[in-house]
Protein backbone atom coordinates (compact mmCIF):
# COMPACT_ATOMS: atom_id res chain seq x y z
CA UNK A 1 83.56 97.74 115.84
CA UNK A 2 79.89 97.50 116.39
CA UNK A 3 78.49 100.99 116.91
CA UNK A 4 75.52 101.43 119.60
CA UNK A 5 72.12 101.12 118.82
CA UNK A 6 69.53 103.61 119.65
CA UNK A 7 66.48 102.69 121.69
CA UNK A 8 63.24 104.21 119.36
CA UNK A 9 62.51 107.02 122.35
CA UNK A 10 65.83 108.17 121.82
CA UNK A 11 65.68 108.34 118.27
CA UNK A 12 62.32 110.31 118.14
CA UNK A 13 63.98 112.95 120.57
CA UNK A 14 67.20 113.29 118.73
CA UNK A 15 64.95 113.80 115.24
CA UNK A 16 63.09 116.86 117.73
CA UNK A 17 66.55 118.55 118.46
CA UNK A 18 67.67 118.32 114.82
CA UNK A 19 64.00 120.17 113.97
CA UNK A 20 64.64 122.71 117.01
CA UNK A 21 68.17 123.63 115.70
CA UNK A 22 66.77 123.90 112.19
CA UNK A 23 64.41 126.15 113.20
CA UNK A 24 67.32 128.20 115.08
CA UNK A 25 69.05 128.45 111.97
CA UNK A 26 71.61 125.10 111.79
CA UNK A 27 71.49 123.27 108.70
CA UNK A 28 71.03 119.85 108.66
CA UNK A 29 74.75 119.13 108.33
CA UNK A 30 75.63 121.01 111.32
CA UNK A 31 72.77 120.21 113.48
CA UNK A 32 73.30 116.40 113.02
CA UNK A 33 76.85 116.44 113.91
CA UNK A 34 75.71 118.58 117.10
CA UNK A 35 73.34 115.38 118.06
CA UNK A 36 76.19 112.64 117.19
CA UNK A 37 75.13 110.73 114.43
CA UNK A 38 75.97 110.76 110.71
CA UNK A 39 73.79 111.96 107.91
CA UNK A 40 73.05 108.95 106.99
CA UNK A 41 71.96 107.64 110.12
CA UNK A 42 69.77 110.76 110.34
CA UNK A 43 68.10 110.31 107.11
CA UNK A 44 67.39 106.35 107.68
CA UNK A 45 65.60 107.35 110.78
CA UNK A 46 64.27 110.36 109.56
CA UNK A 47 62.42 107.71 106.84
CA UNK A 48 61.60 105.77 110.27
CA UNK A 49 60.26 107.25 112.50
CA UNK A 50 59.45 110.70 111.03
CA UNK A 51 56.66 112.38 112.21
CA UNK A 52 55.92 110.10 114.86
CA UNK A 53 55.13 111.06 118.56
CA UNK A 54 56.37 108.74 121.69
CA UNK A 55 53.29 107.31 122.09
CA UNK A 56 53.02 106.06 119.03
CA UNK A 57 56.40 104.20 119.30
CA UNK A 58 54.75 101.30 120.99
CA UNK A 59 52.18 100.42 118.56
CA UNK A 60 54.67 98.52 115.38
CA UNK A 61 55.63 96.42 118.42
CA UNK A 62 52.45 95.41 119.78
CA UNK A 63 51.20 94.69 115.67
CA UNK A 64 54.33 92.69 115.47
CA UNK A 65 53.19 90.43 118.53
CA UNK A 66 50.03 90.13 117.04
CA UNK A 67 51.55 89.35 113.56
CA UNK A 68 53.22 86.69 114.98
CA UNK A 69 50.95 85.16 116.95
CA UNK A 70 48.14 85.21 113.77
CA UNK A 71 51.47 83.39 111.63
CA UNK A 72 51.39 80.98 113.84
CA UNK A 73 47.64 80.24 114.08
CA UNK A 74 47.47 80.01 110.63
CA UNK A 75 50.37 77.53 110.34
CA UNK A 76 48.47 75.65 113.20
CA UNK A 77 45.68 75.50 111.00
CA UNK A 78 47.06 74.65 107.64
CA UNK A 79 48.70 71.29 109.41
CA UNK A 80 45.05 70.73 110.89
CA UNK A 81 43.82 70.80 107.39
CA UNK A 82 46.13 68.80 105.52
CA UNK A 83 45.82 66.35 108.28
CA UNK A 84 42.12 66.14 107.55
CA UNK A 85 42.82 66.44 104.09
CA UNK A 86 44.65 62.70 104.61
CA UNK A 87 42.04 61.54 106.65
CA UNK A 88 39.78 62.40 104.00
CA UNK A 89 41.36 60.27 101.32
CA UNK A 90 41.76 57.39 103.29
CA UNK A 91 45.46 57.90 104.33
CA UNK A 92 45.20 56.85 107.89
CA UNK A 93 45.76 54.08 110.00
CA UNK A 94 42.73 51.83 111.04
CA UNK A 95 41.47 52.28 114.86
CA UNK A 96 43.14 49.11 117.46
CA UNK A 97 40.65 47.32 118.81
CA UNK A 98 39.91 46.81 122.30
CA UNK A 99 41.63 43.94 122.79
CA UNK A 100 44.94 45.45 120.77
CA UNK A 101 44.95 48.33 122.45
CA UNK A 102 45.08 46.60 125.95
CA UNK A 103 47.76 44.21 124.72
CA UNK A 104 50.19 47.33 123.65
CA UNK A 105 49.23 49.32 126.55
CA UNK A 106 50.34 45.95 128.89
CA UNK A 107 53.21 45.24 126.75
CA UNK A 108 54.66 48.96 127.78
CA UNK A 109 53.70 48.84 131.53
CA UNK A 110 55.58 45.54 131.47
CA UNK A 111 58.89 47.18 129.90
């Protein structure tokens, strides 16, 4: 059974409560179990999102949008360069004439 999945926010705040009852006294055992995760859970997001403030949760999305959108400019650009590449060597098909072109273009408006 799937177990549910924290939203980031929710995270940082339950990391703050385990620091509050560690400063009261709890040890980390006892003041992840009062939060409702396991210790492992609280270590992985401990590694996380440690020491980061709410504010700060927003800004690994927003450079993942960017990364994204700079992957796919670049794979834009890579085809636009080996096309040219081809181009460049010769690899391409010779221009229709005039009189071709208007005898394909007639040959599909009559289909």
């Amino acid at each position: 059974m799937a177990g549910k999945r924290e939203k980031a926010e929710e995270i940082v705040s339950k990391l703050r409560q385990v620091e509050v009852l560690q400063g009261q006294g709890a040890t980390i055992a006892e003041a992840v179990r009062r939060i409702g995760v396991r210790q492992q859970t609280f270590y992985r997001w401990r590694k996380l999102y440690g020491g980061m403030q709410r504010s700060q949760l927003t800004r690994p999305k927003e450079l993942e949008k960017e990364n994204q959108r700079l992957r796919r400019a670049v794979s834009v650009l890579t085809l636009d360069k080996l096309i040219l590449t081809e181009a460049a060597k010769g690899n391409f098909i010779r221009p229709l004439s005039s009189d071709q072109w208007r005898t394909m273009v007639s040959s599909f408006a009559s289909s």
